[in-house]
N, C-alpha and C. Protein backbone atom coordinates (compact mmCIF):
# COMPACT_ATOMS: atom_id res chain seq x y z
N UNK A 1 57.03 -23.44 12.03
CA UNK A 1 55.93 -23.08 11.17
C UNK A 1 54.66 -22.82 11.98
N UNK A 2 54.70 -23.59 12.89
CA UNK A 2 53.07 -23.49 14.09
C UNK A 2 53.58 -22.21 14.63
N UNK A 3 54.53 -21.55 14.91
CA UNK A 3 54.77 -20.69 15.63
C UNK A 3 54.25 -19.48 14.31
N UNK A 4 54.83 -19.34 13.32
CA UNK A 4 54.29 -18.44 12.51
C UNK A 4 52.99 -17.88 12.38
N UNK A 5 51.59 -19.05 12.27
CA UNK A 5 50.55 -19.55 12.13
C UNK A 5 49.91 -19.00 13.09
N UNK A 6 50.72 -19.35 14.55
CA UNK A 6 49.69 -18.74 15.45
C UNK A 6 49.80 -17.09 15.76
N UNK A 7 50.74 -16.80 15.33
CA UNK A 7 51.29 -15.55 15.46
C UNK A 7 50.60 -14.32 14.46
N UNK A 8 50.41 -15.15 13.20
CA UNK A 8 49.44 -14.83 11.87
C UNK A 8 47.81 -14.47 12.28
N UNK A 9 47.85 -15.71 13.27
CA UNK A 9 46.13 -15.73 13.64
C UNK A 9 45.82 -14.94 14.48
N UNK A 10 47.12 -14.83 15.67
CA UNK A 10 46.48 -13.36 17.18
C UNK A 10 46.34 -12.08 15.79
N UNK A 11 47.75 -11.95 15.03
CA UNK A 11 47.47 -10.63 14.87
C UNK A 11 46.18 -10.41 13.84
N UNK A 12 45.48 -11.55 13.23
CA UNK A 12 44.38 -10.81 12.61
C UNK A 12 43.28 -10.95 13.38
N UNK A 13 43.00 -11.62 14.67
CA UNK A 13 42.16 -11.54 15.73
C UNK A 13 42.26 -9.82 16.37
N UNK A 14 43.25 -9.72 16.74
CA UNK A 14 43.67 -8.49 16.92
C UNK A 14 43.14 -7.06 15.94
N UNK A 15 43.54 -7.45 15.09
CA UNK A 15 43.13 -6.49 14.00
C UNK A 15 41.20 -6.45 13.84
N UNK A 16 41.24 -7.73 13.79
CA UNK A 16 39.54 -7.83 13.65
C UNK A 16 38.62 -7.04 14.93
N UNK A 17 39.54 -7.21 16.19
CA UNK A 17 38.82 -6.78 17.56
C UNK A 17 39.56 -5.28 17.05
N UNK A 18 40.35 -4.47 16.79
CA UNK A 18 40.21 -3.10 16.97
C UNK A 18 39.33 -2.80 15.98
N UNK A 19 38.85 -2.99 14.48
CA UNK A 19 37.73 -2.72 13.56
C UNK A 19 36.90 -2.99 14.18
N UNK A 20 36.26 -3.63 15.18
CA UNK A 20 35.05 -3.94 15.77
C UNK A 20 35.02 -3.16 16.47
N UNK A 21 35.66 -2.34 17.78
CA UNK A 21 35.75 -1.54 18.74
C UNK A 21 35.60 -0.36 17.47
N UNK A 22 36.03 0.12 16.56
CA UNK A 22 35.68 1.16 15.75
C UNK A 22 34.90 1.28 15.59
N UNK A 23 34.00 0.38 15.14
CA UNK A 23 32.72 0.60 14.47
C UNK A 23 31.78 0.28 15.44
N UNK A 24 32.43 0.15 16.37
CA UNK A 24 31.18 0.48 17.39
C UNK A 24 31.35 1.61 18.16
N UNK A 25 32.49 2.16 18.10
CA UNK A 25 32.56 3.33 18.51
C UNK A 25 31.97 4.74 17.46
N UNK A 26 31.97 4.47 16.27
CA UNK A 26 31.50 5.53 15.46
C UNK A 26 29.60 5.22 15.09
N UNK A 27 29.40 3.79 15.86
CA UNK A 27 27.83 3.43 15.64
C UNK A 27 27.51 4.72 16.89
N UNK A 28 28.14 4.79 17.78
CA UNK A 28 27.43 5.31 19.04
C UNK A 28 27.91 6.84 19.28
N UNK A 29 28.62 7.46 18.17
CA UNK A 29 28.13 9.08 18.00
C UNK A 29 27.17 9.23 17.47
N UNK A 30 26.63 10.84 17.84
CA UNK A 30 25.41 11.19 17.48
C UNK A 30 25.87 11.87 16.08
N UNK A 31 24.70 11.36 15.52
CA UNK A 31 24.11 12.05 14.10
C UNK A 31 23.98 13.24 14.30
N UNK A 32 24.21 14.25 12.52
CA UNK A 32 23.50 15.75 12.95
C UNK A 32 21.91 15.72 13.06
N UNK A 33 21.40 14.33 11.92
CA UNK A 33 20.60 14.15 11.57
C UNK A 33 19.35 13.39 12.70
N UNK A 34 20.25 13.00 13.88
CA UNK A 34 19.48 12.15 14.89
C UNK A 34 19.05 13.07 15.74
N UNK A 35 17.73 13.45 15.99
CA UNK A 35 17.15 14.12 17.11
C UNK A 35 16.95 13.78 18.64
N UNK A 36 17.80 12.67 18.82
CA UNK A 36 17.43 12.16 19.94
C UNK A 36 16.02 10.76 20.85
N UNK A 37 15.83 10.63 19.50
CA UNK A 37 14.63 9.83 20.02
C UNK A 37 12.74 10.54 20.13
N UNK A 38 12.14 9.97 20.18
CA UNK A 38 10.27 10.92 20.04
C UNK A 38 10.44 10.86 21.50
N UNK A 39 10.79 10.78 22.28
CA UNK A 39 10.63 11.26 24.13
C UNK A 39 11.42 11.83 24.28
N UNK A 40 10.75 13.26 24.89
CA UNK A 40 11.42 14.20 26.11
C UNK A 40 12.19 13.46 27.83
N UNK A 41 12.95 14.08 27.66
CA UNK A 41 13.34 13.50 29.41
C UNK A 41 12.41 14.79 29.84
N UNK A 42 12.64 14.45 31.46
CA UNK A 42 11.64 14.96 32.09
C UNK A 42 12.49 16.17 32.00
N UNK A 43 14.02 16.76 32.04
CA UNK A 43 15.01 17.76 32.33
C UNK A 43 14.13 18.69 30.45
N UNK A 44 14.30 17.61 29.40
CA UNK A 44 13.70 18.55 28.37
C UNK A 44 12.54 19.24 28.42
N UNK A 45 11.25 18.49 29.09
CA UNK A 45 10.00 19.23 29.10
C UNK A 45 10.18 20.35 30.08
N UNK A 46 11.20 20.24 31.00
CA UNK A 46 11.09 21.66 31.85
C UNK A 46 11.77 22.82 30.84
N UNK A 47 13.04 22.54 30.46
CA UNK A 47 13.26 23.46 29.42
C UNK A 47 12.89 23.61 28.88
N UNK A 48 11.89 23.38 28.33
CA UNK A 48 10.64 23.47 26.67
C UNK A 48 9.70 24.21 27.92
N UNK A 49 9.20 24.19 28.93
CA UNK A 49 8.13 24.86 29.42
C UNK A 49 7.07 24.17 28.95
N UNK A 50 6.99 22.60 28.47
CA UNK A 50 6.26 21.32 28.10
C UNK A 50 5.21 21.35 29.24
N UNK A 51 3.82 21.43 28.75
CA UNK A 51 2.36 20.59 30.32
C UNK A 51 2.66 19.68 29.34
N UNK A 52 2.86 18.82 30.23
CA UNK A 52 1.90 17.62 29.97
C UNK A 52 0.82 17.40 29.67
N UNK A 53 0.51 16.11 28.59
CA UNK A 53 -0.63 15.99 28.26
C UNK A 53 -1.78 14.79 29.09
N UNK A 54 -2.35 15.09 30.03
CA UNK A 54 -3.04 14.93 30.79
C UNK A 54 -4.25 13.54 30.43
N UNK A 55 -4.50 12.08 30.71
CA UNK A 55 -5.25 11.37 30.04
C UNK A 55 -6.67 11.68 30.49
N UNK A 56 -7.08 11.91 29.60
CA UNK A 56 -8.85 12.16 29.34
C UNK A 56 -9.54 11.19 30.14
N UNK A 57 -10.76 11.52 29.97
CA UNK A 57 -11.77 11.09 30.69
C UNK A 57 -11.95 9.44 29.71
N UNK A 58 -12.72 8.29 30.39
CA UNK A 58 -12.42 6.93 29.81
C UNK A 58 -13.77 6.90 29.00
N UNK A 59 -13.46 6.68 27.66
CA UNK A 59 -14.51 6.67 26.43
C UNK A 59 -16.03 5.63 26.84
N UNK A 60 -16.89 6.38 26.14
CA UNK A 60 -18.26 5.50 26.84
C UNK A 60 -18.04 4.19 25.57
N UNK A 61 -19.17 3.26 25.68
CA UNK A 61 -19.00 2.46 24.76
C UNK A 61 -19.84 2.79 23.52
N UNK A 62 -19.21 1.69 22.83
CA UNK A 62 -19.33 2.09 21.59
C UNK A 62 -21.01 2.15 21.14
N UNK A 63 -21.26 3.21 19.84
CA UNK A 63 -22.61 3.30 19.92
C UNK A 63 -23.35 2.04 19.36
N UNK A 64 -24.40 1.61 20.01
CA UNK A 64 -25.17 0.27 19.41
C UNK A 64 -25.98 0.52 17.94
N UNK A 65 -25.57 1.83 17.50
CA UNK A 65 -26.02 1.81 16.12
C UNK A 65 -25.21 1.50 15.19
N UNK A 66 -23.83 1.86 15.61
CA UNK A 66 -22.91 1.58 14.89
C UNK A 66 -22.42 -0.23 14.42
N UNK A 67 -22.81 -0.94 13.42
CA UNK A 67 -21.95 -1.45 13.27
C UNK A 67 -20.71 -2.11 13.17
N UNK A 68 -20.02 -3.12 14.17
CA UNK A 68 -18.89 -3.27 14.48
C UNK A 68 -18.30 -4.14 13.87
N UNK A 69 -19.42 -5.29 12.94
CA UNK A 69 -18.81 -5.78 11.89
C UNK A 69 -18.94 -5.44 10.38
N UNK A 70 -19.08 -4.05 10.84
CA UNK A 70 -18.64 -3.34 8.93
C UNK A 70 -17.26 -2.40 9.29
N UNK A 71 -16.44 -2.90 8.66
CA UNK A 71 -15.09 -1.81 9.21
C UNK A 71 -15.32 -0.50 8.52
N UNK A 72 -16.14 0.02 7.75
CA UNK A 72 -16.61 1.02 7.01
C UNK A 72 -17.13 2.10 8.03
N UNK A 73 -18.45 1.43 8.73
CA UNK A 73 -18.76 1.74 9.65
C UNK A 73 -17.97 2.04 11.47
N UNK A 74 -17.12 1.49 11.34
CA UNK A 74 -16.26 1.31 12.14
C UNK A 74 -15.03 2.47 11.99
N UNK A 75 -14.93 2.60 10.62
CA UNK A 75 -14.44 3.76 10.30
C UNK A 75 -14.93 5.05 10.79
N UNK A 76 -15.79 5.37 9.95
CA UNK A 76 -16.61 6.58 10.10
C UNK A 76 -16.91 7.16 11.58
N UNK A 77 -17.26 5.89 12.43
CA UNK A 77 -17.90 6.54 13.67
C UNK A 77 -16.56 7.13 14.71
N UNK A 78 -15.40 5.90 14.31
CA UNK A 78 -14.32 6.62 15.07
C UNK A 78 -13.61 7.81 14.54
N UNK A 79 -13.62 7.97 13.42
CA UNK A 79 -12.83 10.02 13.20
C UNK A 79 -14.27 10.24 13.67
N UNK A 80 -15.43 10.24 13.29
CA UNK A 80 -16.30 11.39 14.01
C UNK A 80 -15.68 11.66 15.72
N UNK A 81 -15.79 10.74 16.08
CA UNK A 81 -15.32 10.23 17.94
C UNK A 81 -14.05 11.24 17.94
N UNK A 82 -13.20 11.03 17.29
CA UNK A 82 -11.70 11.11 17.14
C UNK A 82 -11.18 12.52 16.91
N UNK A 83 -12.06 13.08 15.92
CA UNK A 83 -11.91 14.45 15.66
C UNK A 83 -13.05 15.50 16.15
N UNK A 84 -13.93 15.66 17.22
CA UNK A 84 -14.95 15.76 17.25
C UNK A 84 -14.12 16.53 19.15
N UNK A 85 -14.55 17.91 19.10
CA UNK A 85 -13.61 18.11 20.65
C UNK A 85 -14.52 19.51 20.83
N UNK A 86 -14.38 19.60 22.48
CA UNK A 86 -15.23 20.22 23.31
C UNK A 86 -13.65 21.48 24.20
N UNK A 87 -14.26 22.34 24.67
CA UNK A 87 -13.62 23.34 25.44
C UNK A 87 -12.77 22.21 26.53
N UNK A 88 -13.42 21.25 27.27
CA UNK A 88 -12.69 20.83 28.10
C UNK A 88 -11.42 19.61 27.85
N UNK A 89 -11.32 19.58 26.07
CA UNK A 89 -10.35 18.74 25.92
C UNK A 89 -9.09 19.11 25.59
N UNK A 90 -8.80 20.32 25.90
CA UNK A 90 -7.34 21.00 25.82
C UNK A 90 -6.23 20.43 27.39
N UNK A 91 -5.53 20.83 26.44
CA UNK A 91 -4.32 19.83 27.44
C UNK A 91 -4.72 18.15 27.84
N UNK A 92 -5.55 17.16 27.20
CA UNK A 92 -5.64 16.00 27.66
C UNK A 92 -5.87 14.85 26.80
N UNK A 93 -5.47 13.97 26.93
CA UNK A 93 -5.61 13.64 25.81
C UNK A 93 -7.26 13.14 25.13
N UNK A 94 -7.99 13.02 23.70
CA UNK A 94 -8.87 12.77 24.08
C UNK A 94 -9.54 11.58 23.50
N UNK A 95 -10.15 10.48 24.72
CA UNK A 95 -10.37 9.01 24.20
C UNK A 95 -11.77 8.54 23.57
N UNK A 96 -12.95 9.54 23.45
CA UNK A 96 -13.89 9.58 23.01
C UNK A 96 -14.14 8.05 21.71
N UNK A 97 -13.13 7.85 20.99
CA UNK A 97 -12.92 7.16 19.82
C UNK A 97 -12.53 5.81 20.47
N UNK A 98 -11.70 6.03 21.42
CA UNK A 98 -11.12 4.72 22.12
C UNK A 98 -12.04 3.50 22.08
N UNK A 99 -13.69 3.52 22.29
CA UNK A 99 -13.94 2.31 22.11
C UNK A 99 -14.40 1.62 20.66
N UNK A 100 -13.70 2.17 19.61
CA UNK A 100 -13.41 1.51 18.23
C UNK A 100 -12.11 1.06 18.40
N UNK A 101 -11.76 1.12 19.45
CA UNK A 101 -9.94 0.41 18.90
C UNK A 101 -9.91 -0.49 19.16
N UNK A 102 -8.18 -1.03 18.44
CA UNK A 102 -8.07 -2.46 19.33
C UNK A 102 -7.17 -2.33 20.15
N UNK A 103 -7.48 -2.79 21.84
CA UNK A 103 -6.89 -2.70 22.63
C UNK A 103 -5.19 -2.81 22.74
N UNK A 104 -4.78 -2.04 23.32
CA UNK A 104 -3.65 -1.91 23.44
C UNK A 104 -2.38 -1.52 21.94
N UNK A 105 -3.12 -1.26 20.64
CA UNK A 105 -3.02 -0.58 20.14
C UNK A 105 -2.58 1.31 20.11
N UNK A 106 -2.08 1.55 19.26
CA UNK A 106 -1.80 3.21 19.41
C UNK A 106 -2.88 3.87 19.47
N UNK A 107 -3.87 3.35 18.49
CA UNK A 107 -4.82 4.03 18.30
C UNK A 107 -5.85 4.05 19.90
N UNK A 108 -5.99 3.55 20.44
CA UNK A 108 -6.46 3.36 22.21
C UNK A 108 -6.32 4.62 22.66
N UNK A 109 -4.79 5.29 22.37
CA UNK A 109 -4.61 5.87 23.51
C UNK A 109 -5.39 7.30 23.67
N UNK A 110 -5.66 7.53 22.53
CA UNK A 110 -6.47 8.90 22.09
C UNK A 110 -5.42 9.99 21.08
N UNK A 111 -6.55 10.64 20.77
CA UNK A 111 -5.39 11.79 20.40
C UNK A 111 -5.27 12.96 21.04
N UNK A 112 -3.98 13.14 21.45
CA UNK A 112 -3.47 14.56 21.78
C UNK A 112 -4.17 15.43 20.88
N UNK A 113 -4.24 16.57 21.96
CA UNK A 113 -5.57 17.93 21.38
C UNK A 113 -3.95 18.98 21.21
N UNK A 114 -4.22 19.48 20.05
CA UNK A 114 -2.91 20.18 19.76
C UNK A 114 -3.50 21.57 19.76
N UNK A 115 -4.72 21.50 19.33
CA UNK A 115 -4.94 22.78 18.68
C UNK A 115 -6.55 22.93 19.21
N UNK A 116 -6.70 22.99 20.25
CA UNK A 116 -8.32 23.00 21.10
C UNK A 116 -8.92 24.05 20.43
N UNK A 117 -10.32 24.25 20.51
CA UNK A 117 -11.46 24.85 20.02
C UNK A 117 -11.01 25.64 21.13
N UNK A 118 -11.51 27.14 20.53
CA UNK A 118 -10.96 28.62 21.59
C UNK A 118 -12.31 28.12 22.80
N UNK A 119 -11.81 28.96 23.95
CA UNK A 119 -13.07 28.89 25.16
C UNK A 119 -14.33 28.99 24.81
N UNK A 120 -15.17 28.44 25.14
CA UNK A 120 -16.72 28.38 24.87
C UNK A 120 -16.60 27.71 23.38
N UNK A 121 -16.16 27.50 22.15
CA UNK A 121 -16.52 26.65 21.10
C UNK A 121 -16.19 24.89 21.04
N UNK A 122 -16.72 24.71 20.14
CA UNK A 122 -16.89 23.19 19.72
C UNK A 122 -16.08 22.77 18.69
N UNK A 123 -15.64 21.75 18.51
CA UNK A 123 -15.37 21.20 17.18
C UNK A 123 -16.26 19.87 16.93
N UNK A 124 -17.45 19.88 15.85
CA UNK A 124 -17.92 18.59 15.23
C UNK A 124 -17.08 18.15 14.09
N UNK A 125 -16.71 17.06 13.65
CA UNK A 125 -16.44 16.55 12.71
C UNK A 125 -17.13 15.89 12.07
N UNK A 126 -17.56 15.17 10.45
CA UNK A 126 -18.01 14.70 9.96
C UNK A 126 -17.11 13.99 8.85
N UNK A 127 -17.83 12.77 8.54
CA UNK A 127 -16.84 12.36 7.17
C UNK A 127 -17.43 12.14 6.02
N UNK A 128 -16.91 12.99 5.04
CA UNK A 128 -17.58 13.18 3.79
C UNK A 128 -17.18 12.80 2.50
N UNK A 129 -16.30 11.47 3.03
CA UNK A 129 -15.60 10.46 1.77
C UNK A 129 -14.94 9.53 2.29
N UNK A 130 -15.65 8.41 1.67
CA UNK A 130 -14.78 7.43 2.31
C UNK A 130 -14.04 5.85 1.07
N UNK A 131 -13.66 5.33 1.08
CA UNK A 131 -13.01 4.50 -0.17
C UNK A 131 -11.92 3.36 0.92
N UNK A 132 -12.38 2.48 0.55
CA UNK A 132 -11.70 1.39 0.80
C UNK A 132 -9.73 1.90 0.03
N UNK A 133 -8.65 1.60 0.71
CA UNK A 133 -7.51 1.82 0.39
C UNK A 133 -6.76 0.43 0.06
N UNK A 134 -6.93 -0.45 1.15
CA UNK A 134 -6.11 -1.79 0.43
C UNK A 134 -6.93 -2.96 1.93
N UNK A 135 -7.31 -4.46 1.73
CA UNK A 135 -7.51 -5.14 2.06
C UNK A 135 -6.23 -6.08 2.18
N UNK A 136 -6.19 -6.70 3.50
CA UNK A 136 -5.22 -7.96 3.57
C UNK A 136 -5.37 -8.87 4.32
N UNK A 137 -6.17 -9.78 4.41
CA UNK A 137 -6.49 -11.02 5.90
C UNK A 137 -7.22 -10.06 6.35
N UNK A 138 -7.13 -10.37 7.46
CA UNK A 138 -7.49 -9.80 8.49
C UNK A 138 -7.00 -8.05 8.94
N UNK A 139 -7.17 -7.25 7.90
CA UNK A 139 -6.20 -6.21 8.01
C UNK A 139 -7.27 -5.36 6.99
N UNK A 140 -7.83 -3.85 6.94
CA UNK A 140 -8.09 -3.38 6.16
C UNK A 140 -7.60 -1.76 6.40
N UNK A 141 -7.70 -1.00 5.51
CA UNK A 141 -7.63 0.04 5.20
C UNK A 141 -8.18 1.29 4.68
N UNK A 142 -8.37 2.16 5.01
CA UNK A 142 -9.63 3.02 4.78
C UNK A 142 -9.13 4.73 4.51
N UNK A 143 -9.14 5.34 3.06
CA UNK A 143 -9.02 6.74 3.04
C UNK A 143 -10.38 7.24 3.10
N UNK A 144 -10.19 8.82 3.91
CA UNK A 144 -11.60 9.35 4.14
C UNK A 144 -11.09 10.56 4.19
N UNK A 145 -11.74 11.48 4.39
CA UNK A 145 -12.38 12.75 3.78
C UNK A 145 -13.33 13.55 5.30
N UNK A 146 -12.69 14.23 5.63
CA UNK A 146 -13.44 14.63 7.33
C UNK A 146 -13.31 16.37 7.45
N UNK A 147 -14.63 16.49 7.48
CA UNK A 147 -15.11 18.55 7.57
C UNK A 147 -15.03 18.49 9.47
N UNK A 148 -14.58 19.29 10.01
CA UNK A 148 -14.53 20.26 11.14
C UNK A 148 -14.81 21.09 11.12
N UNK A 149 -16.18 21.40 12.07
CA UNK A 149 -16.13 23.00 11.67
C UNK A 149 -16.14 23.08 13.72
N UNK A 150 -15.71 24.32 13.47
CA UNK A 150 -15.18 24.69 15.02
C UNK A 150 -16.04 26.15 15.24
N UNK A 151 -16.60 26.43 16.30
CA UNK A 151 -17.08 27.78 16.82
C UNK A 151 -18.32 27.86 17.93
N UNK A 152 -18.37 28.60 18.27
CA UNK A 152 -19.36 28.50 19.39
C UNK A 152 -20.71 28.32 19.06
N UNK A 153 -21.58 27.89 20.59
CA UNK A 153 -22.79 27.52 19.55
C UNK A 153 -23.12 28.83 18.87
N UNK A 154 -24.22 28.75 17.99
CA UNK A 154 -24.71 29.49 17.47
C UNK A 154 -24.03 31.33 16.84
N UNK A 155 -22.67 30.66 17.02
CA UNK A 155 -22.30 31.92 16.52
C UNK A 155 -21.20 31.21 15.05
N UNK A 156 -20.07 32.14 14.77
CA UNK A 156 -19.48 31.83 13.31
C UNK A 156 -18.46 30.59 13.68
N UNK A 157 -18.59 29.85 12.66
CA UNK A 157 -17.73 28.81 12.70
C UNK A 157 -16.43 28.97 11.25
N UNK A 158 -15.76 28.32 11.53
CA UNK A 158 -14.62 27.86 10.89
C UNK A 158 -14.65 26.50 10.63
N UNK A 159 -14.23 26.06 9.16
CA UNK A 159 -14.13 25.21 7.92
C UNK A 159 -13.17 24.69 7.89
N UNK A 160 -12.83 23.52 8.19
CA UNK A 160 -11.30 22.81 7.62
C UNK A 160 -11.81 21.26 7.36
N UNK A 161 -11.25 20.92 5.83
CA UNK A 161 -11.04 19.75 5.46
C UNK A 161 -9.92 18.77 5.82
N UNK A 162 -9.74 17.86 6.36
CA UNK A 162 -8.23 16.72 6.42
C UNK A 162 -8.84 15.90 5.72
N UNK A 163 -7.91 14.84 5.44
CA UNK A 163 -7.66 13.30 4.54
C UNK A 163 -7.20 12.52 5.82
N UNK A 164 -7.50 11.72 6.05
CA UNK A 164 -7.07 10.35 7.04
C UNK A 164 -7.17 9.27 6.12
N UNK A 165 -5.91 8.63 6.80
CA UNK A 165 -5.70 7.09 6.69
C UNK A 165 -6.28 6.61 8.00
N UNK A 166 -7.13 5.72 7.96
CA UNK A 166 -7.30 4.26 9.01
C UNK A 166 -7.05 2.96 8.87
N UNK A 167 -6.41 2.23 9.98
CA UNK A 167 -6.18 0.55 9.50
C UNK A 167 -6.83 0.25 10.54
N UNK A 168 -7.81 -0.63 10.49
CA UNK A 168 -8.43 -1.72 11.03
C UNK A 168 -8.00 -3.18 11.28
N UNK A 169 -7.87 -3.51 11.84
CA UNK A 169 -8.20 -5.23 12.39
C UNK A 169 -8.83 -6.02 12.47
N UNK A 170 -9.89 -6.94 12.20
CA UNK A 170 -10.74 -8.07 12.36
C UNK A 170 -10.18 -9.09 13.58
N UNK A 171 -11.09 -8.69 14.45
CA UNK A 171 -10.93 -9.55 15.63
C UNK A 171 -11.43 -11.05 16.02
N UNK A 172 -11.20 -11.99 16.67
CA UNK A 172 -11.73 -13.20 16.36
C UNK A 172 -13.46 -13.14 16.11
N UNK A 173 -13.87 -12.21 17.08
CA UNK A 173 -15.50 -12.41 17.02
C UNK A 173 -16.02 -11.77 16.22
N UNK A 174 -15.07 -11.34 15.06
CA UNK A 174 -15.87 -10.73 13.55
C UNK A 174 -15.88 -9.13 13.82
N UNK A 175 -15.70 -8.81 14.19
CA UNK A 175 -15.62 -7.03 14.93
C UNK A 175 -14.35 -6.86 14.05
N UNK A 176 -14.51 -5.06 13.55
CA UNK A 176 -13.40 -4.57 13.41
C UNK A 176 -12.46 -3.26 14.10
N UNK A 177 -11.97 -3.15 14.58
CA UNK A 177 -11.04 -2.32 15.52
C UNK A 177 -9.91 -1.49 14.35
N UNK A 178 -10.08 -0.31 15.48
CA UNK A 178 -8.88 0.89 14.76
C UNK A 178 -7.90 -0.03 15.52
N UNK A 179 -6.43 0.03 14.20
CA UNK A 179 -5.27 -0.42 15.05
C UNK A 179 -4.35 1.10 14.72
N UNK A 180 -4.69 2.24 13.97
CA UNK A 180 -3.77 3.23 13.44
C UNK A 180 -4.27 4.33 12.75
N UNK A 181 -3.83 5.36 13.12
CA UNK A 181 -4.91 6.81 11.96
C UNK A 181 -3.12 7.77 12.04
N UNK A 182 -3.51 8.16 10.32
CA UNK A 182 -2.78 9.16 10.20
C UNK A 182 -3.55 10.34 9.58
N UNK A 183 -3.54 11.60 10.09
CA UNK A 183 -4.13 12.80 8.98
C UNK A 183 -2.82 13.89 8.87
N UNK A 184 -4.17 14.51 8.01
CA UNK A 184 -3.68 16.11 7.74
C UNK A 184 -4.34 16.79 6.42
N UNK A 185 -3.68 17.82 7.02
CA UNK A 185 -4.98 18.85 5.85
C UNK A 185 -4.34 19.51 4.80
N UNK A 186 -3.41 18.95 4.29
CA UNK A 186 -2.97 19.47 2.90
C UNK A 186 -2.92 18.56 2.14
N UNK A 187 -3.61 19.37 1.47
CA UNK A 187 -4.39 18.74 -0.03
C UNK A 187 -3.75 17.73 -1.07
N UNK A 188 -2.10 17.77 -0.56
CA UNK A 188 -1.26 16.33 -1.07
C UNK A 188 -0.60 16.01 -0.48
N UNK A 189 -1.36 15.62 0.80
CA UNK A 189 -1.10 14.55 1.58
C UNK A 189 -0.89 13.35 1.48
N UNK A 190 -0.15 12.70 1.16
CA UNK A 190 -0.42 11.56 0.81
C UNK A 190 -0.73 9.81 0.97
N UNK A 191 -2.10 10.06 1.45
CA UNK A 191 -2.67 9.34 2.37
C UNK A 191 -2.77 7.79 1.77
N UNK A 192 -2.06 6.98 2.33
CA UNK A 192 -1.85 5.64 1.80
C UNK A 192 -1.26 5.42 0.50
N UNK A 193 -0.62 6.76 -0.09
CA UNK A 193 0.08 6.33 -1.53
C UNK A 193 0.99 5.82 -0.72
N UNK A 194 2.07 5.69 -2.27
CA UNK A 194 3.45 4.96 -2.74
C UNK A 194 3.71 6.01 -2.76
């Protein structure tokens, strides 16, 4: 009878280790749906004909008018910082905003310039709505409302509205820090919904 028993038990050990080797073998094909991961190998950016995006110059500090314990304020000044780009910030990334963040955060690193102001123009930004989105501890949230207008000095500019999300942080010494920004400029976007 022990002989049966144990004979019962290899083969569903057995059985259990080839379903396991299956399903780990069908975990580790690729999806149609899997793109590979958000990083290029270095072999992809040569085939893409990818520059690199180059790190910007290191952000001055933050302005002493600004408010650092109103996250409102803290808001506002970083998309101005954030969206706010000059002829020389193409190809790099740009950290102007960086000293509203909280360190070592995403938001730090700057944003990639996708779409630079043509040679010789500017981009100012402004924010022209702003609304608290959701509070939590130490955690807040902020939808806003930000005009760009882009063009050289004194000649014609160009108009574009985005919607941003910002989340903030409250740091021990009462300060609030960008920890995250999402935008975009269509009009149902949907910035901090459900």
């Amino acid at each position: 009878m022990n002989a049966v028993i144990t004979r019962m038990m290899a083969a569903a050990l057995a059985a259990a280790t080839v379903v396991l080797l299956v399903v780990a073998a069908l975990a580790a094909l690729p999806r149609p749906d899997d793109l590979g991961g958000g990083v290029l190998s270095a072999d992809d950016r040569r085939a893409l004909a990818a520059a690199p995006a180059l790190r910007g110059a290191d952000p001055a500090p933050p302005d002493p008018a600004v408010d650092l314990t109103d996250p409102a304020a803290v808001t506002r000044a970083y998309l101005v910082a954030a969206h706010s780009l000059g002829p020389g910030d193409a190809g790099h990334t740009q950290r102007r905003a960086a000293a509203y963040t909280q360190p070592g955060s995403p938001a730090t690193v700057g944003v990639v310039v996708l779409d630079p102001p043509p040679p010789g123009a500017y981009r100012t930004a402004a924010v022209t709505g702003l609304k608290l989105a959701g509070a939590y501890g130490d955690r807040s949230g902020y939808r806003a409302v930000l005009r760009t207008e882009t063009g050289p000095p004194g000649g014609p500019i160009a108009v574009e509205q985005r919607q941003a999300l910002v989340v903030l942080a409250r740091t021990p010494d009462g300060r609030w820090r960008v920890v995250a920004e999402t935008t975009g400029s269509d009009p149902d976007f949907p910035v901090g919904e459900d």
